[in-house]
C-alpha atoms as a PDB file:
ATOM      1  CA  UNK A   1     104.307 -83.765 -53.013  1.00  0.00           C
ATOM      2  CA  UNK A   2     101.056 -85.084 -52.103  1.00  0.00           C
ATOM      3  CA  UNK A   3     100.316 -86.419 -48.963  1.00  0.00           C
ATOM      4  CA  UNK A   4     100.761 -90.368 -49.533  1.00  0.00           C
ATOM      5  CA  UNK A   5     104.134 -89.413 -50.738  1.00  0.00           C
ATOM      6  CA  UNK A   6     105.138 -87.595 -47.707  1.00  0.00           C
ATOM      7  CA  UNK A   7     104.227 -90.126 -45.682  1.00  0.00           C
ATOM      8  CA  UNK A   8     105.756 -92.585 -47.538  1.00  0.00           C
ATOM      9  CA  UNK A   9     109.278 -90.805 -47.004  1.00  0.00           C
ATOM     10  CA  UNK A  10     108.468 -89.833 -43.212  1.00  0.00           C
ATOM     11  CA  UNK A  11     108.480 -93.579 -43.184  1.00  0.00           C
ATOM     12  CA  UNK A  12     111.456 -94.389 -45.520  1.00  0.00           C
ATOM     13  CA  UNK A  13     113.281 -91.611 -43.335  1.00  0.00           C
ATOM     14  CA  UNK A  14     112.029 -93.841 -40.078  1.00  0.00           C
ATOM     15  CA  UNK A  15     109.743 -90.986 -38.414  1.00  0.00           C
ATOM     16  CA  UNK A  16     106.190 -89.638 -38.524  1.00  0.00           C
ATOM     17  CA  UNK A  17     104.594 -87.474 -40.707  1.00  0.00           C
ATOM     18  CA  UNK A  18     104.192 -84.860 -37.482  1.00  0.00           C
ATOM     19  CA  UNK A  19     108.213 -85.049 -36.902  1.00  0.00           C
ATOM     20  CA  UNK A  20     109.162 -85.070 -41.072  1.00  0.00           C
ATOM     21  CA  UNK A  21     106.572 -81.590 -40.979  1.00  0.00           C
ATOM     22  CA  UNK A  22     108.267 -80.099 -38.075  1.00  0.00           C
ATOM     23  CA  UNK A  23     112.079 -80.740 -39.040  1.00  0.00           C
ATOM     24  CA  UNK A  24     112.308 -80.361 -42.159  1.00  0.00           C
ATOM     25  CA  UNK A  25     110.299 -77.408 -43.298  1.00  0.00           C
ATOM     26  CA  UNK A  26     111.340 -73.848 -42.764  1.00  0.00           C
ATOM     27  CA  UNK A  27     109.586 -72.179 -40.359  1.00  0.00           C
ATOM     28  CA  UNK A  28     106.765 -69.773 -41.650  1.00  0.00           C
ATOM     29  CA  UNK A  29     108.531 -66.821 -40.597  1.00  0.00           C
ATOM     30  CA  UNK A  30     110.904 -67.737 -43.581  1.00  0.00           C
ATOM     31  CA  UNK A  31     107.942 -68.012 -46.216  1.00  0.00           C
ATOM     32  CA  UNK A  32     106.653 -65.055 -44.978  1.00  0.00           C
ATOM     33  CA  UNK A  33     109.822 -62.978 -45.681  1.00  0.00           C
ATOM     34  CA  UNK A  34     109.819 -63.967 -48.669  1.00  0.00           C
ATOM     35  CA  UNK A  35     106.549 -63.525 -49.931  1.00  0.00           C
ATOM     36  CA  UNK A  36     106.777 -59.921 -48.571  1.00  0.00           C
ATOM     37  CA  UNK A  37     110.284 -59.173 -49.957  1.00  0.00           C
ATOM     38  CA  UNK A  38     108.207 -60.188 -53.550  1.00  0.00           C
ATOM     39  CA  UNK A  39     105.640 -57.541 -52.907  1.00  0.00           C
ATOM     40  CA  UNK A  40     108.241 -54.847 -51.364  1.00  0.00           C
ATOM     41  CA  UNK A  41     110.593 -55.478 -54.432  1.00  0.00           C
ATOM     42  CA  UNK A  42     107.574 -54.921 -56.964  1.00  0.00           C
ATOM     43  CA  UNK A  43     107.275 -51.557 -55.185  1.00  0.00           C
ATOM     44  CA  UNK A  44     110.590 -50.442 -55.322  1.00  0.00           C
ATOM     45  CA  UNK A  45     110.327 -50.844 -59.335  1.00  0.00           C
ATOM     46  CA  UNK A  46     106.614 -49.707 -59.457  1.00  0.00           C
ATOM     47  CA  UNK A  47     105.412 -52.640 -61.028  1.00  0.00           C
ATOM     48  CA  UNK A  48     103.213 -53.315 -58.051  1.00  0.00           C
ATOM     49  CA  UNK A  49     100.072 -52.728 -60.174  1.00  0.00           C
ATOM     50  CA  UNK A  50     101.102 -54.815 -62.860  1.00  0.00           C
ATOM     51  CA  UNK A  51     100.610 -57.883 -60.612  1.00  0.00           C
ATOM     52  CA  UNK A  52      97.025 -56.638 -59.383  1.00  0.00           C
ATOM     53  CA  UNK A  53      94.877 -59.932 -58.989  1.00  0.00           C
ATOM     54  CA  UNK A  54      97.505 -62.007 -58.716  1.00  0.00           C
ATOM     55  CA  UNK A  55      98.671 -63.707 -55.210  1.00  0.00           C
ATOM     56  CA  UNK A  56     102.199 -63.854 -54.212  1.00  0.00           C
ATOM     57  CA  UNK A  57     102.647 -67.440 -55.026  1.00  0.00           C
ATOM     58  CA  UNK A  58     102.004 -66.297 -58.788  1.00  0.00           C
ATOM     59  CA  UNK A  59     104.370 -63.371 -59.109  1.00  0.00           C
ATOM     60  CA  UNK A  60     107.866 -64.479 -60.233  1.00  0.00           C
ATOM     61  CA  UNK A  61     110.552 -61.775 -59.347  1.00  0.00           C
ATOM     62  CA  UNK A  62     114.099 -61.756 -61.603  1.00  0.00           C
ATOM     63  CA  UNK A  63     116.789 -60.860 -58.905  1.00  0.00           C
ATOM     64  CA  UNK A  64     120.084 -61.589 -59.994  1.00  0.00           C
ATOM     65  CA  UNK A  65     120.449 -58.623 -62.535  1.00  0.00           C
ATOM     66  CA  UNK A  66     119.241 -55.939 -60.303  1.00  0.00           C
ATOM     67  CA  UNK A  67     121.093 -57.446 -56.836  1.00  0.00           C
ATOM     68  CA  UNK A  68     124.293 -58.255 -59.424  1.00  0.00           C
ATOM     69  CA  UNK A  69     124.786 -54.492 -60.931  1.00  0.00           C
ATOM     70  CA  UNK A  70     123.799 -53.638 -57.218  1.00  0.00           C
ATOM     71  CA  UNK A  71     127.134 -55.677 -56.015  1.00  0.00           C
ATOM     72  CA  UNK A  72     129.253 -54.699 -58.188  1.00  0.00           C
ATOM     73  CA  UNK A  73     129.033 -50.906 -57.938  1.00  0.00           C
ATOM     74  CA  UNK A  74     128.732 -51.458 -53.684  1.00  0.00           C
ATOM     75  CA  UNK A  75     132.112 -53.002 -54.532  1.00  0.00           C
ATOM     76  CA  UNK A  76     133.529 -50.597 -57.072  1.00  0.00           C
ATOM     77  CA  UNK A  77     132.571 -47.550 -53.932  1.00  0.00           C
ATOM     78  CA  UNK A  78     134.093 -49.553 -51.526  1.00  0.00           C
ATOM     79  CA  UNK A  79     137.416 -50.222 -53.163  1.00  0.00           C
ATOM     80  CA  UNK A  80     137.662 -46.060 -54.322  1.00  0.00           C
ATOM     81  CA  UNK A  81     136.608 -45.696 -50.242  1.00  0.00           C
ATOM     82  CA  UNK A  82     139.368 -48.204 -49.498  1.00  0.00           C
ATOM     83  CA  UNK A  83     142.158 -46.560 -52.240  1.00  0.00           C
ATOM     84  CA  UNK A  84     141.362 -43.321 -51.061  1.00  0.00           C
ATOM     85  CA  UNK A  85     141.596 -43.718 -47.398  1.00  0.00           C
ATOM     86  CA  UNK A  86     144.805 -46.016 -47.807  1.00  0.00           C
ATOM     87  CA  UNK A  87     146.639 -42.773 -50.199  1.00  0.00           C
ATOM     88  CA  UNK A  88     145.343 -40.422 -47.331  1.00  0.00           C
ATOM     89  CA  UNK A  89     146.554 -42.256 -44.413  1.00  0.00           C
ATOM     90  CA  UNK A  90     150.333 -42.932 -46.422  1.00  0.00           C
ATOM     91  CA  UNK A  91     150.504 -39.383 -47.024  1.00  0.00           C
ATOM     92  CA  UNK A  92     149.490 -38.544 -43.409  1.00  0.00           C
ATOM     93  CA  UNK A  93     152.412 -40.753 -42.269  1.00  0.00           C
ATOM     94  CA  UNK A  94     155.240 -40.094 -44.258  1.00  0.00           C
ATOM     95  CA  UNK A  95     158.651 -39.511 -42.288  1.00  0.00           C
ATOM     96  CA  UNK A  96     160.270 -35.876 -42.615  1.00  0.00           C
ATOM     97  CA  UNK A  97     163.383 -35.323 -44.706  1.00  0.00           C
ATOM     98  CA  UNK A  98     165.546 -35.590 -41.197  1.00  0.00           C
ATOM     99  CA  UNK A  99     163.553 -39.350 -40.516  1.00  0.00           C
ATOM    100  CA  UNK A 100     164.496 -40.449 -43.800  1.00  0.00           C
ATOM    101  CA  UNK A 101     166.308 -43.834 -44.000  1.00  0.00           C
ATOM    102  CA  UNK A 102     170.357 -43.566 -45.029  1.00  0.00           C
ATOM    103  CA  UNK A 103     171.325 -46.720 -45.943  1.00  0.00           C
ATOM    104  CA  UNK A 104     175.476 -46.808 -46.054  1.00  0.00           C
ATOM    105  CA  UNK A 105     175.826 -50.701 -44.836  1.00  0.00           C
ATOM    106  CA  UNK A 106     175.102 -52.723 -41.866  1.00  0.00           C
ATOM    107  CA  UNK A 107     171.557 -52.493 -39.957  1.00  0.00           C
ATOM    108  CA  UNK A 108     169.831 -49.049 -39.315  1.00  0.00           C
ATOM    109  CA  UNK A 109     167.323 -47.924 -37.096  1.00  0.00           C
ATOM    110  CA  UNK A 110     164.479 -47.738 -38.665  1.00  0.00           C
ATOM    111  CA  UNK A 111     163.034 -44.368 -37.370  1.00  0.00           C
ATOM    112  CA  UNK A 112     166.189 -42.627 -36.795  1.00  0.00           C
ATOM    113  CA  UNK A 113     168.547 -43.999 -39.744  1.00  0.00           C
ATOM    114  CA  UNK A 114     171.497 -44.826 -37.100  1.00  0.00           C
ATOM    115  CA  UNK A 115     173.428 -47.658 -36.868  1.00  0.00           C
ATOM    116  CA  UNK A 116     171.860 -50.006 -34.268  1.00  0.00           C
ATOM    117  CA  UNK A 117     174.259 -50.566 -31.021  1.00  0.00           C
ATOM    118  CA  UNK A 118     172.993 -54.576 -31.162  1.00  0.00           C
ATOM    119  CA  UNK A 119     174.198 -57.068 -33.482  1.00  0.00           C
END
């Protein structure tokens, strides 16, 4: 947008120009992130060089193959984490043969396999 037409909706929006700027823009910390996130992401490839004469508003970077496949096998280790902590911990806490539950008919205890005194 040029500058008439930012005025024009600063006034459509019923404020100035000064309060449209500082409301409604990110703040430059934001731009900055991202225009160094560009550069540090071309670096992690080492296709930094490629870009050479270019400035940052120039380079396009494709993320959502690399952060996808990224995702999915963060997930795929976390669920195997998950499964094999879950098989570990049920194996840990399995009741001996005398803790067993005998069910015969009414309510047992559930750690010692009695019959329970309440009803």
């Amino acid at each position: 947008m040029n500058d008439n037409d930012m005025e024009q909706l600063a006034k459509f929006l019923g404020h100035t120009l000064g309060i449209h700027r500082s409301s409604y823009r990110f703040p430059d910390e934001v731009y900055q992130t991202a225009k160094l996130s560009k550069l540090l992401i071309l670096m992690e490839k080492g296709k930094a060089g490629e870009f050479r004469g270019k400035t940052l508003d120039e380079i396009y970077v494709q993320l959502d193959e690399d952060l996808l496949v990224l995702q999915s096998e963060d997930n795929r280790k976390r669920k195997l984490r998950r499964m094999s902590t879950i098989s570990r911990f049920k194996k840990f806490n399995r009741p001996e043969k005398s803790q067993k539950l005998r069910i015969r008919g009414g309510k047992k205890c559930l750690f010692h396999g009695r019959k329970s005194r309440r009803t």
